[in-house]
PDB file of N, CA and C in Angstrom:
ATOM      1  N   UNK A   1       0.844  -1.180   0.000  1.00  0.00           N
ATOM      2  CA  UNK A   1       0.000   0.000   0.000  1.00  0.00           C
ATOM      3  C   UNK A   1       0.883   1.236   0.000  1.00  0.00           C
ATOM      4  N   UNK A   2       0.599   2.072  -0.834  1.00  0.00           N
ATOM      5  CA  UNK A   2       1.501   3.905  -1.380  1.00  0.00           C
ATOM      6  C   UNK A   2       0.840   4.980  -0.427  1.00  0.00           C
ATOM      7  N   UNK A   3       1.331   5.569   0.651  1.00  0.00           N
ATOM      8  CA  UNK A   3       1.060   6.735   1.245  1.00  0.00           C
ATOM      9  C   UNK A   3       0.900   7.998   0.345  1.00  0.00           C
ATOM     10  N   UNK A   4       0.964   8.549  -0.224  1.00  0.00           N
ATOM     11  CA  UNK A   4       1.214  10.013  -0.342  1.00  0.00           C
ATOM     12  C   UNK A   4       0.808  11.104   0.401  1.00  0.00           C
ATOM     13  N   UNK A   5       1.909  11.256   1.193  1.00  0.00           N
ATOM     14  CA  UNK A   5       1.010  12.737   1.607  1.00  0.00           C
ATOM     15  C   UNK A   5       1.579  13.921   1.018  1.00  0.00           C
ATOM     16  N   UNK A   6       0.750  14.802   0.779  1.00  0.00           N
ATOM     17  CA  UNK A   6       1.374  16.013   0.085  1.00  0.00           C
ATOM     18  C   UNK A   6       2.265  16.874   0.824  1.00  0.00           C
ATOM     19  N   UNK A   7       2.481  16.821   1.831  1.00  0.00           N
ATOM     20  CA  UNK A   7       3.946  17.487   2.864  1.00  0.00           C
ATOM     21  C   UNK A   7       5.149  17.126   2.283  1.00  0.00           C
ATOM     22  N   UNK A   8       5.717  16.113   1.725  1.00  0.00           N
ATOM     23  CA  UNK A   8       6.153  15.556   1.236  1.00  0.00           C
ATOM     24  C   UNK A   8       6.649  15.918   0.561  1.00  0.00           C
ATOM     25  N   UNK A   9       6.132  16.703  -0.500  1.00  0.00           N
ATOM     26  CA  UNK A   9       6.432  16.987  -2.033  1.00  0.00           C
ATOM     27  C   UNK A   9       7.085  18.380  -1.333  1.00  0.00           C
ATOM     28  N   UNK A  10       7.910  18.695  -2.730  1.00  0.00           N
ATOM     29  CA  UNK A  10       8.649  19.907  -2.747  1.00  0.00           C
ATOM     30  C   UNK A  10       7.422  20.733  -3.792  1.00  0.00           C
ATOM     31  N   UNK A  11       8.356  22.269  -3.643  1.00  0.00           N
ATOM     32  CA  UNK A  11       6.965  23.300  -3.762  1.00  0.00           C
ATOM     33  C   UNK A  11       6.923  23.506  -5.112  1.00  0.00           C
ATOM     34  N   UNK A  12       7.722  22.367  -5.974  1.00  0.00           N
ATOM     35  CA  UNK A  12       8.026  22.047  -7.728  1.00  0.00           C
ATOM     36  C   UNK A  12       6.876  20.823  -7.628  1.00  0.00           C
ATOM     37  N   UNK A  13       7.603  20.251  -7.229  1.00  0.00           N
ATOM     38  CA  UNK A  13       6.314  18.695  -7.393  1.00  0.00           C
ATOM     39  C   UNK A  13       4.765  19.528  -7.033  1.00  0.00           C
ATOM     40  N   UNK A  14       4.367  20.038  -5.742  1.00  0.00           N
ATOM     41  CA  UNK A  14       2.945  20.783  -6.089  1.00  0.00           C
ATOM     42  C   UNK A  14       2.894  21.505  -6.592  1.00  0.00           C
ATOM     43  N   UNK A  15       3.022  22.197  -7.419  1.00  0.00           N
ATOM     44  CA  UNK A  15       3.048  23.121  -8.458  1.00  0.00           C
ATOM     45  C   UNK A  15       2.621  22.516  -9.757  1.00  0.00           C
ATOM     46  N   UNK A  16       3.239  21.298  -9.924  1.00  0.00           N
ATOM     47  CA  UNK A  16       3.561  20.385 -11.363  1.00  0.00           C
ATOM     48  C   UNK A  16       2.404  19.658 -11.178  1.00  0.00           C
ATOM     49  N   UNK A  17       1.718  18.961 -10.191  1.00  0.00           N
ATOM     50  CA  UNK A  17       0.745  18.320  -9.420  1.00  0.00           C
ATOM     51  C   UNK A  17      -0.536  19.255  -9.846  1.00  0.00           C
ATOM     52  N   UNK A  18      -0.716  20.760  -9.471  1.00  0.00           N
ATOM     53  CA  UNK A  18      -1.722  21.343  -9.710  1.00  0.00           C
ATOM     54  C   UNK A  18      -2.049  21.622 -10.729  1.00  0.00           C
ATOM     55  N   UNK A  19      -0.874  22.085 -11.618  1.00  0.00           N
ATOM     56  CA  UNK A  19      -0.634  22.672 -12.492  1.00  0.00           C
ATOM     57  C   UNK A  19      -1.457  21.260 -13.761  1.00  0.00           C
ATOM     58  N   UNK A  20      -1.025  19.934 -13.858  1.00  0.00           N
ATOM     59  CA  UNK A  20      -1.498  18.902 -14.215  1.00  0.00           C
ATOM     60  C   UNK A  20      -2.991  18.351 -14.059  1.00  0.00           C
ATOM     61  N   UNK A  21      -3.264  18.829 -12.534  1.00  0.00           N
ATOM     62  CA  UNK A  21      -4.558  18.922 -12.294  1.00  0.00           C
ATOM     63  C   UNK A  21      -5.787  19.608 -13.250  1.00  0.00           C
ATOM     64  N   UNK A  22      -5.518  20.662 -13.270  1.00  0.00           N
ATOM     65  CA  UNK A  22      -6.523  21.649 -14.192  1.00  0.00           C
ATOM     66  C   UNK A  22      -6.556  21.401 -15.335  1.00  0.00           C
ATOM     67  N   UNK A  23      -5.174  20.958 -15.903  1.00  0.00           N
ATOM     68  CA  UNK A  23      -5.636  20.553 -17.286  1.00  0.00           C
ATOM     69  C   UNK A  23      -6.414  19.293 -17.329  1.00  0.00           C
ATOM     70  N   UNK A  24      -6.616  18.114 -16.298  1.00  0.00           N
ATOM     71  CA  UNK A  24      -7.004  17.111 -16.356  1.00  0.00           C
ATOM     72  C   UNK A  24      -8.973  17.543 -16.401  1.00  0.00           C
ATOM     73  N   UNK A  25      -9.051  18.571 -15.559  1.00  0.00           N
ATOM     74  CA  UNK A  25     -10.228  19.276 -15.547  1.00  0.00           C
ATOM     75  C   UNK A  25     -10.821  19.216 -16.359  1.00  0.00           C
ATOM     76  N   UNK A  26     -10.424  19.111 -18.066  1.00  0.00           N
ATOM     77  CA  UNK A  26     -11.367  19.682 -19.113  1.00  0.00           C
ATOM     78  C   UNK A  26     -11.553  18.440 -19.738  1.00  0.00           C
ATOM     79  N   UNK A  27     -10.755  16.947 -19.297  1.00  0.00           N
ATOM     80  CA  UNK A  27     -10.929  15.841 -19.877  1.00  0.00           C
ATOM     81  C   UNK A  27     -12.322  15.155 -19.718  1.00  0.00           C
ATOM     82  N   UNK A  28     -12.788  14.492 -20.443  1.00  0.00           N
ATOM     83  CA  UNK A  28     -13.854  13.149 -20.527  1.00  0.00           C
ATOM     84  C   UNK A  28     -13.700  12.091 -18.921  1.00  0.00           C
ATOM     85  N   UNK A  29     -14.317  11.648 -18.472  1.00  0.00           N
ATOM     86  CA  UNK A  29     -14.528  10.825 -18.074  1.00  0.00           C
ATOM     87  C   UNK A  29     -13.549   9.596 -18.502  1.00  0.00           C
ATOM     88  N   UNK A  30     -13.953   9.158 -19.922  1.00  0.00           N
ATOM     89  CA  UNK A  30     -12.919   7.790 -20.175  1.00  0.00           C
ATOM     90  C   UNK A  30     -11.510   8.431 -20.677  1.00  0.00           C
ATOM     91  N   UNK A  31     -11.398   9.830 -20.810  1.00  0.00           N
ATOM     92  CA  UNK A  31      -9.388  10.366 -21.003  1.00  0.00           C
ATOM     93  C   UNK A  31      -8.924  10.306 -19.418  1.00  0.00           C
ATOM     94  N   UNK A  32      -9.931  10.467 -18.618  1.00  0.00           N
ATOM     95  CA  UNK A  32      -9.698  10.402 -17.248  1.00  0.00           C
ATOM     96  C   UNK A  32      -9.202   8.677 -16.524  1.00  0.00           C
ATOM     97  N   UNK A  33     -10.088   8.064 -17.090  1.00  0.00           N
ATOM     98  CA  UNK A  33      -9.566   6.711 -16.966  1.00  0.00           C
ATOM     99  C   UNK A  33      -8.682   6.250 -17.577  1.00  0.00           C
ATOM    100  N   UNK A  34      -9.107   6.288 -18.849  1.00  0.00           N
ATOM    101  CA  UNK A  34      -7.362   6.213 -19.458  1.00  0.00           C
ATOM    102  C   UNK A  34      -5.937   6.235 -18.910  1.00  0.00           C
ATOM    103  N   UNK A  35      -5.716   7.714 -18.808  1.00  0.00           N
ATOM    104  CA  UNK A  35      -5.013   8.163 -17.802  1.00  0.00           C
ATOM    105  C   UNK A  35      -4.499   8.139 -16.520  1.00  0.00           C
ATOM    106  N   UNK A  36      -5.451   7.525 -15.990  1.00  0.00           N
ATOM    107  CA  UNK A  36      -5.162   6.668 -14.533  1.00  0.00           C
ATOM    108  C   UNK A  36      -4.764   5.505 -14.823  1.00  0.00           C
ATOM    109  N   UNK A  37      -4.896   4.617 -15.868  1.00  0.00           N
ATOM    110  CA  UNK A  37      -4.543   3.526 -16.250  1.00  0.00           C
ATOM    111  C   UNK A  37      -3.138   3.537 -16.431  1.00  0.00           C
ATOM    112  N   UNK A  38      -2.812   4.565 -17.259  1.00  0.00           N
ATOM    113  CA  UNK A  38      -1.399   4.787 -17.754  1.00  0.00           C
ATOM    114  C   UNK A  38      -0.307   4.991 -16.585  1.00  0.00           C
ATOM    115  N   UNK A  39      -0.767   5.680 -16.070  1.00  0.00           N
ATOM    116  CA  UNK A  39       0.202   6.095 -14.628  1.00  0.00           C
ATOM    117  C   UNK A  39      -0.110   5.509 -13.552  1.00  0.00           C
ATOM    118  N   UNK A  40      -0.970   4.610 -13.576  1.00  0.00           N
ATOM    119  CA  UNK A  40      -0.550   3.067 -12.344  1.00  0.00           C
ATOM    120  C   UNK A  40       0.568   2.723 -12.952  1.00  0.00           C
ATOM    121  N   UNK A  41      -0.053   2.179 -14.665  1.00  0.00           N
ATOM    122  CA  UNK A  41       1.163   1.462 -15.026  1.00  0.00           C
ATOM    123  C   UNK A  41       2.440   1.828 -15.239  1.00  0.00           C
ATOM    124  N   UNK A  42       2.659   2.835 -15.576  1.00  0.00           N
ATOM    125  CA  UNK A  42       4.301   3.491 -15.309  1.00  0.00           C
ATOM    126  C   UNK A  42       4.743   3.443 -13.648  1.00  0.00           C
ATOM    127  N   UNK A  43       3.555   3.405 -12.580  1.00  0.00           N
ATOM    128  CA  UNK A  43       4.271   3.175 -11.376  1.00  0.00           C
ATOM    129  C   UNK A  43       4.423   2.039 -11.136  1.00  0.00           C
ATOM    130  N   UNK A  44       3.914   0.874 -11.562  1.00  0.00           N
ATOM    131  CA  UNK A  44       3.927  -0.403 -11.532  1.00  0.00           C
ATOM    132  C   UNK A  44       5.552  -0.898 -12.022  1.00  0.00           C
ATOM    133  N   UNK A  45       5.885  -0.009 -13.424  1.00  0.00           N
ATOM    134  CA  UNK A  45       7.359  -0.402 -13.685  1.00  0.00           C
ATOM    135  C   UNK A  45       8.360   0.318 -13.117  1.00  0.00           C
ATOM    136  N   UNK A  46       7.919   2.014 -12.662  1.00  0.00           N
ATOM    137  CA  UNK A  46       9.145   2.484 -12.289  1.00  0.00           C
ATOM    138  C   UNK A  46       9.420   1.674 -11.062  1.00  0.00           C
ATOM    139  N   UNK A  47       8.961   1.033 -10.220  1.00  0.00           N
ATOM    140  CA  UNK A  47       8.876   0.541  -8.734  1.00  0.00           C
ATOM    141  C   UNK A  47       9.697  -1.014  -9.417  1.00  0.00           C
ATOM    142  N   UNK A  48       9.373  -1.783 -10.277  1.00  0.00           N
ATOM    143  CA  UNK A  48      10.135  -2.967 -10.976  1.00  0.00           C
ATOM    144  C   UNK A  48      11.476  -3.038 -11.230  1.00  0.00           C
ATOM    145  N   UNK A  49      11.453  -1.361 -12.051  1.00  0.00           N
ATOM    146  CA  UNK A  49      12.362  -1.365 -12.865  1.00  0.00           C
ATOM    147  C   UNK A  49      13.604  -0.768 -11.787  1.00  0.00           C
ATOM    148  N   UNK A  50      13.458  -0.029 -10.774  1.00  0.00           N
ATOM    149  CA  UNK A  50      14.321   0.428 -10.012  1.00  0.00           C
ATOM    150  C   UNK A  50      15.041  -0.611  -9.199  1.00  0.00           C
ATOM    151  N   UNK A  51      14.115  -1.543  -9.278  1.00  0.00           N
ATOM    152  CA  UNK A  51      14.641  -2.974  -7.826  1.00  0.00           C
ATOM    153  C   UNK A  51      15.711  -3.293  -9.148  1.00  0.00           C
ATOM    154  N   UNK A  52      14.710  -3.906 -10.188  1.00  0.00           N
ATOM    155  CA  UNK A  52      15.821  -4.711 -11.200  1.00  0.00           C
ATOM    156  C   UNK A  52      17.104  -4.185 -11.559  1.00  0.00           C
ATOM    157  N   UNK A  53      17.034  -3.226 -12.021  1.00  0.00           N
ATOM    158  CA  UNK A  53      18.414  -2.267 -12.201  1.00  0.00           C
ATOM    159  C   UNK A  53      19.639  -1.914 -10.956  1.00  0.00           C
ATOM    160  N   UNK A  54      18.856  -2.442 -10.253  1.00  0.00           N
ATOM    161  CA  UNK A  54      20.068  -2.559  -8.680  1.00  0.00           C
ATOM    162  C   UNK A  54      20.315  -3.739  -8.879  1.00  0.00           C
ATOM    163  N   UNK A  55      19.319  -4.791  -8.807  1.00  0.00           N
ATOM    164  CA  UNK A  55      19.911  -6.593  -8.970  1.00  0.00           C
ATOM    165  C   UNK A  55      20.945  -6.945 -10.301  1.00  0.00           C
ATOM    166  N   UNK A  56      20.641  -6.174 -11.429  1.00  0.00           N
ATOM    167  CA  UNK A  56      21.294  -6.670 -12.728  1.00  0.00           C
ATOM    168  C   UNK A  56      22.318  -5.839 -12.372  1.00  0.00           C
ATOM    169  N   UNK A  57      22.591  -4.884 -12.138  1.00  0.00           N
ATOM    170  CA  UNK A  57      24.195  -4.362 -11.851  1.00  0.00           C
ATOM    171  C   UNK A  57      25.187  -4.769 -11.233  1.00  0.00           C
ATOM    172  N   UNK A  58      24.614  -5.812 -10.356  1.00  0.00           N
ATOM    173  CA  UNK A  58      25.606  -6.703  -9.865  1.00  0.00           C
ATOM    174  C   UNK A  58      26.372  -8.260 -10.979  1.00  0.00           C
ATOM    175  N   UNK A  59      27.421  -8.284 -10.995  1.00  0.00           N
ATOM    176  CA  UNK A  59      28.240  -8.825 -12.283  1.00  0.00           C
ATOM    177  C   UNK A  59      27.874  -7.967 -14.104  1.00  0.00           C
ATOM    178  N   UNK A  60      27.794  -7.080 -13.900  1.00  0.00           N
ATOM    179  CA  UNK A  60      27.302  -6.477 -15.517  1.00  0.00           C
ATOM    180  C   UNK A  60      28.444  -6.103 -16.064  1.00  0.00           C
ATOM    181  N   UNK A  61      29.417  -6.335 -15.297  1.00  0.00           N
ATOM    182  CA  UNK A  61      30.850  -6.194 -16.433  1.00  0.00           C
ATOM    183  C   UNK A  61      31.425  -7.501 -16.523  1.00  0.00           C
ATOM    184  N   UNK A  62      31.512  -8.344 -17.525  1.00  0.00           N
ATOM    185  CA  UNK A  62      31.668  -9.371 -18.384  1.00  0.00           C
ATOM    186  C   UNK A  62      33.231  -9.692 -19.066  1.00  0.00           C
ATOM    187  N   UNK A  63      33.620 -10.365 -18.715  1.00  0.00           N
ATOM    188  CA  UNK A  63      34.987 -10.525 -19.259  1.00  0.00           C
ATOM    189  C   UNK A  63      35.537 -11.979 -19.609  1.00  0.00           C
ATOM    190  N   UNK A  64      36.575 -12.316 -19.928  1.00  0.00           N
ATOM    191  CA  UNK A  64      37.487 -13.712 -20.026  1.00  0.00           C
ATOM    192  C   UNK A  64      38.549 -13.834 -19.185  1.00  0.00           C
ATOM    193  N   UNK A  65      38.871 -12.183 -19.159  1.00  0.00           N
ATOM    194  CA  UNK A  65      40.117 -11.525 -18.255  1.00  0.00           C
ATOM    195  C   UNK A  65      40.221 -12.102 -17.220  1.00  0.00           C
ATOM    196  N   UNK A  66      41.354 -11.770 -16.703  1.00  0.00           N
ATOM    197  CA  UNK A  66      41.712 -12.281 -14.923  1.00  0.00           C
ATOM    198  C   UNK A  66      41.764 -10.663 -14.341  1.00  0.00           C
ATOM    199  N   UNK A  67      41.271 -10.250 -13.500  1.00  0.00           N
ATOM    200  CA  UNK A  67      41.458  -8.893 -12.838  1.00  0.00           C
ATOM    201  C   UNK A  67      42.964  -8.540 -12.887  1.00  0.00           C
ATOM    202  N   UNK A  68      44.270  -8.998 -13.195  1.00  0.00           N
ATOM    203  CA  UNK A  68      45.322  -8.531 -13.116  1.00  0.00           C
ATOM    204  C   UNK A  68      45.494  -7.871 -14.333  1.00  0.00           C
ATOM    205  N   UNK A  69      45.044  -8.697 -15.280  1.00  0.00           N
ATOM    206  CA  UNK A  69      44.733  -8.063 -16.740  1.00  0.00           C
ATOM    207  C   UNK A  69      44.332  -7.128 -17.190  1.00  0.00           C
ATOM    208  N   UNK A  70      42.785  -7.378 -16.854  1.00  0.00           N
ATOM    209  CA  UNK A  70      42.286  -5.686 -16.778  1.00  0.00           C
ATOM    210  C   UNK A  70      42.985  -4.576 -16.321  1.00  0.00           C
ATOM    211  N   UNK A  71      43.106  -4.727 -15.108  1.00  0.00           N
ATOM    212  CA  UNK A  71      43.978  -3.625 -14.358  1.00  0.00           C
ATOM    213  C   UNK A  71      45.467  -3.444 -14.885  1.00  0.00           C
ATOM    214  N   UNK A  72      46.111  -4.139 -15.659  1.00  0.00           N
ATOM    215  CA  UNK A  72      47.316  -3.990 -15.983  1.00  0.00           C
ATOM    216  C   UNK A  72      47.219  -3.054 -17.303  1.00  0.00           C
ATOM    217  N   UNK A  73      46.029  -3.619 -18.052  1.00  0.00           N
ATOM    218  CA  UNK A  73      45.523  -2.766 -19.487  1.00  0.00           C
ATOM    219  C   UNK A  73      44.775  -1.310 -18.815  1.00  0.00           C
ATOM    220  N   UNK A  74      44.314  -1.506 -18.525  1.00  0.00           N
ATOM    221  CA  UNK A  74      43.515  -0.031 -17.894  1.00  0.00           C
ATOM    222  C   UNK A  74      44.803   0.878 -17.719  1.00  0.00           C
ATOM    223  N   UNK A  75      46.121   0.265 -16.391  1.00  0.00           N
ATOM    224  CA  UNK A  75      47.116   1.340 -16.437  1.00  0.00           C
ATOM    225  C   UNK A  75      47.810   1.695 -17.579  1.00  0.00           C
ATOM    226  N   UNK A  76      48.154   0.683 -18.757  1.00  0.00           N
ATOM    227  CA  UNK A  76      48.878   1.045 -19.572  1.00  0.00           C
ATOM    228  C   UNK A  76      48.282   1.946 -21.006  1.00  0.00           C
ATOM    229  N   UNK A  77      46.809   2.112 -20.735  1.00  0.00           N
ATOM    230  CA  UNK A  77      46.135   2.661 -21.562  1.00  0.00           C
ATOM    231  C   UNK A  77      45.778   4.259 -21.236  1.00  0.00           C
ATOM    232  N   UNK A  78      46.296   4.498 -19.861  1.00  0.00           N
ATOM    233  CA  UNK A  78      46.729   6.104 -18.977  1.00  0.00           C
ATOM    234  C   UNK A  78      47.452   6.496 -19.875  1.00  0.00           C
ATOM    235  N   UNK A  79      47.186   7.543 -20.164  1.00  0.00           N
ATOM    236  CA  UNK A  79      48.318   8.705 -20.854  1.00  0.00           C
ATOM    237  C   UNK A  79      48.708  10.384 -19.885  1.00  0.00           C
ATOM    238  N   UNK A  80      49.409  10.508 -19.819  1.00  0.00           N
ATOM    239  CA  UNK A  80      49.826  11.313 -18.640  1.00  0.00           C
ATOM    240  C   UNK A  80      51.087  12.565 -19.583  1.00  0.00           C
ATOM    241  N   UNK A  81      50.068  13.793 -19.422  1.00  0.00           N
ATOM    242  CA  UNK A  81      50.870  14.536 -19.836  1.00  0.00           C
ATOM    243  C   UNK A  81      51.658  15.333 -18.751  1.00  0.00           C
TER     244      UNK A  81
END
């Protein structure tokens, strides 16, 4: 379950919040649903996609190398004026 309380927000986020509001004002009924549809579902993935992108970053650099390797190529690929 998502709390929001509006204390919360900075005085950009309510602004952007109201400001979004009024235009929602002049919509239909089903652009209104629509729309709620859409932005569950973008919170449904940003909340997915944030866990996943922490889990897959762990091993995401891929090699054959032995770490002495890498690190031996990395220094010799320094150029130092």
């Amino acid at each position: 379950m998502y709390i929001c309380k509006k204390d919360m927000m900075t005085i950009t986020e309510k602004y952007i919040v109201d400001t979004y509001s009024s235009i929602f004002d002049g919509l239909t009924t089903i652009s209104k649903i629509e729309l709620l549809e859409k932005l569950a579902n973008s919170l449904k993935k940003s909340n997915n996609s944030k866990k996943n992108d922490f889990f897959n970053s762990f091993g995401a650099f891929g090699s054959d190398k032995s770490a002495e390797e890498i690190v031996s190529e990395i220094k010799e690929s320094r150029k130092f004026t």
